[in-house]
C-alpha atoms as a PDB file:
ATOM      1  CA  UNK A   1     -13.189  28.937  -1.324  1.00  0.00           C
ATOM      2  CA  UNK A   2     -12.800  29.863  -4.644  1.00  0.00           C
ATOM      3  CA  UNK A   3     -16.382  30.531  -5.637  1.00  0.00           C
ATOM      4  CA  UNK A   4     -16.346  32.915  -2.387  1.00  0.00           C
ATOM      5  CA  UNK A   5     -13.127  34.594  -3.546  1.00  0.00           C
ATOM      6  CA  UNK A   6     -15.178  35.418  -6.795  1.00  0.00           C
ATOM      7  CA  UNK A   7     -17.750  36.332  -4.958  1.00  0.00           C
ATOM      8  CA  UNK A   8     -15.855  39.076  -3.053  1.00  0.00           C
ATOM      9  CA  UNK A   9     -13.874  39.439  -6.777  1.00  0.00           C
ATOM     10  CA  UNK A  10     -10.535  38.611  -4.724  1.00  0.00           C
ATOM     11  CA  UNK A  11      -8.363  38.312  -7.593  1.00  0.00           C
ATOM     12  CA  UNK A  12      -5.166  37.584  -5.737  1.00  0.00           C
ATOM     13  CA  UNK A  13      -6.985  34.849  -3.623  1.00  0.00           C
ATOM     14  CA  UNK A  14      -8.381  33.460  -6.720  1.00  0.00           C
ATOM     15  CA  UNK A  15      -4.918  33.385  -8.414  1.00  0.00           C
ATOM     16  CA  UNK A  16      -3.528  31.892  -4.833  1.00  0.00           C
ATOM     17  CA  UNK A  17      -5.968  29.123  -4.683  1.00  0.00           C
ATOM     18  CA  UNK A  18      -5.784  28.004  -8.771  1.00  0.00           C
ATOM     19  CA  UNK A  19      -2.079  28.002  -8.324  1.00  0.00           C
ATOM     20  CA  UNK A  20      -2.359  25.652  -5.311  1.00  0.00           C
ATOM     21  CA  UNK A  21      -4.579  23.481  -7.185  1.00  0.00           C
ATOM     22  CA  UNK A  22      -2.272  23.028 -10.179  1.00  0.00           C
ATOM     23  CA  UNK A  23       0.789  22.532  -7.696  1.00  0.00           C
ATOM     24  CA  UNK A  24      -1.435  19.661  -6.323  1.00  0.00           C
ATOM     25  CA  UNK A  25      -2.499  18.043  -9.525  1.00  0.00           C
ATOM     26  CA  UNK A  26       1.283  18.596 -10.445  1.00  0.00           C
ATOM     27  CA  UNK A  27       2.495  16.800  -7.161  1.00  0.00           C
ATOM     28  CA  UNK A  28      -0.140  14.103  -8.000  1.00  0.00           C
ATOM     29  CA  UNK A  29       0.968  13.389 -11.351  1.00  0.00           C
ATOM     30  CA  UNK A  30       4.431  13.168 -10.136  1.00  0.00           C
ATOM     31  CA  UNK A  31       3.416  10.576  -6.965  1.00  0.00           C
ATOM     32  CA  UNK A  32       1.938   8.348  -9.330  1.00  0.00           C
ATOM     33  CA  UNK A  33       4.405   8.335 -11.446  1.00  0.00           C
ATOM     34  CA  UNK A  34       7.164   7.066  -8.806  1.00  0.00           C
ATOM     35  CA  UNK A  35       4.620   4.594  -7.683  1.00  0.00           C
ATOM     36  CA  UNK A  36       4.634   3.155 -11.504  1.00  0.00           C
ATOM     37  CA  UNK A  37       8.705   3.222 -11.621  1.00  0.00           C
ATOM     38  CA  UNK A  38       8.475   0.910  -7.807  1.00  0.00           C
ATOM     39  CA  UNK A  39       5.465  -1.133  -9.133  1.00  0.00           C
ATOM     40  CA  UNK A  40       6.962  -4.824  -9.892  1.00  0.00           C
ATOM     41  CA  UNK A  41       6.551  -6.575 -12.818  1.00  0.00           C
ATOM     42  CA  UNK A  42       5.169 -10.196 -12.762  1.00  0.00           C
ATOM     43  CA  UNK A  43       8.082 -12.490 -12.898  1.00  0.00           C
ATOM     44  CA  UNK A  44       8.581 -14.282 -16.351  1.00  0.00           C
ATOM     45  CA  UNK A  45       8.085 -17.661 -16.463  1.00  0.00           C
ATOM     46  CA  UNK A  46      10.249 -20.745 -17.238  1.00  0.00           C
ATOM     47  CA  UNK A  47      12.446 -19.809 -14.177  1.00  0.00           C
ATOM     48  CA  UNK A  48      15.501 -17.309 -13.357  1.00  0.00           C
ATOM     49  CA  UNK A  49      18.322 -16.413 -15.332  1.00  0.00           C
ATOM     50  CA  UNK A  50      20.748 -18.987 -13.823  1.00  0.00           C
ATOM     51  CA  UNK A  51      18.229 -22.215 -14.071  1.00  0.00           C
ATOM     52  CA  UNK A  52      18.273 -21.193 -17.712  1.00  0.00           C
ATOM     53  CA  UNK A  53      22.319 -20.680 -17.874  1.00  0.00           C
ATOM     54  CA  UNK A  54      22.419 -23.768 -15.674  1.00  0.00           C
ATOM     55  CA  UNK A  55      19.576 -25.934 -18.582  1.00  0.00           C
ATOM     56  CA  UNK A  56      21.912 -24.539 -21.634  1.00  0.00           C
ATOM     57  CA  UNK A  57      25.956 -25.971 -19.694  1.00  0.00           C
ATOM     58  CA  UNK A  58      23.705 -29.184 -19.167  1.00  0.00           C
ATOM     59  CA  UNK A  59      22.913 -29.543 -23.006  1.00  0.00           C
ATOM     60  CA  UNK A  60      26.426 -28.710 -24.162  1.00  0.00           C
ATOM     61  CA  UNK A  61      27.944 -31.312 -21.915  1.00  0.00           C
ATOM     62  CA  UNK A  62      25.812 -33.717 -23.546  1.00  0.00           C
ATOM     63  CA  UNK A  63      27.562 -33.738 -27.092  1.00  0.00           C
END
């Protein structure tokens, strides 16, 4: 479409179409962005917060 706009030297078609292309890089960029802030990190190991809260009362009870 673009090379034929050229062709024809539509200018206003040519501006039309380059602008649609950088709204859809734009919208792109901003869609994989989101799906980065939703991915999930692996879990850490060595269990959840309260297992370790849980591990650390059962050592202080001990002394």
């Amino acid at each position: 479409s673009y090379d034929r706009a050229r062709e024809l030297g539509d200018q206003g078609r040519m501006v039309d179409l380059d602008s649609a292309f950088m709204r859809d890089q734009l919208m792109l960029e901003i869609l994989l962005d989101i799906r980065d802030l939703f991915s999930v990190a692996p879990a850490a190991s060595g269990g959840s917060a309260l297992e370790k809260l849980e591990a650390i009362r059962r050592l202080t009870k001990l002394r």
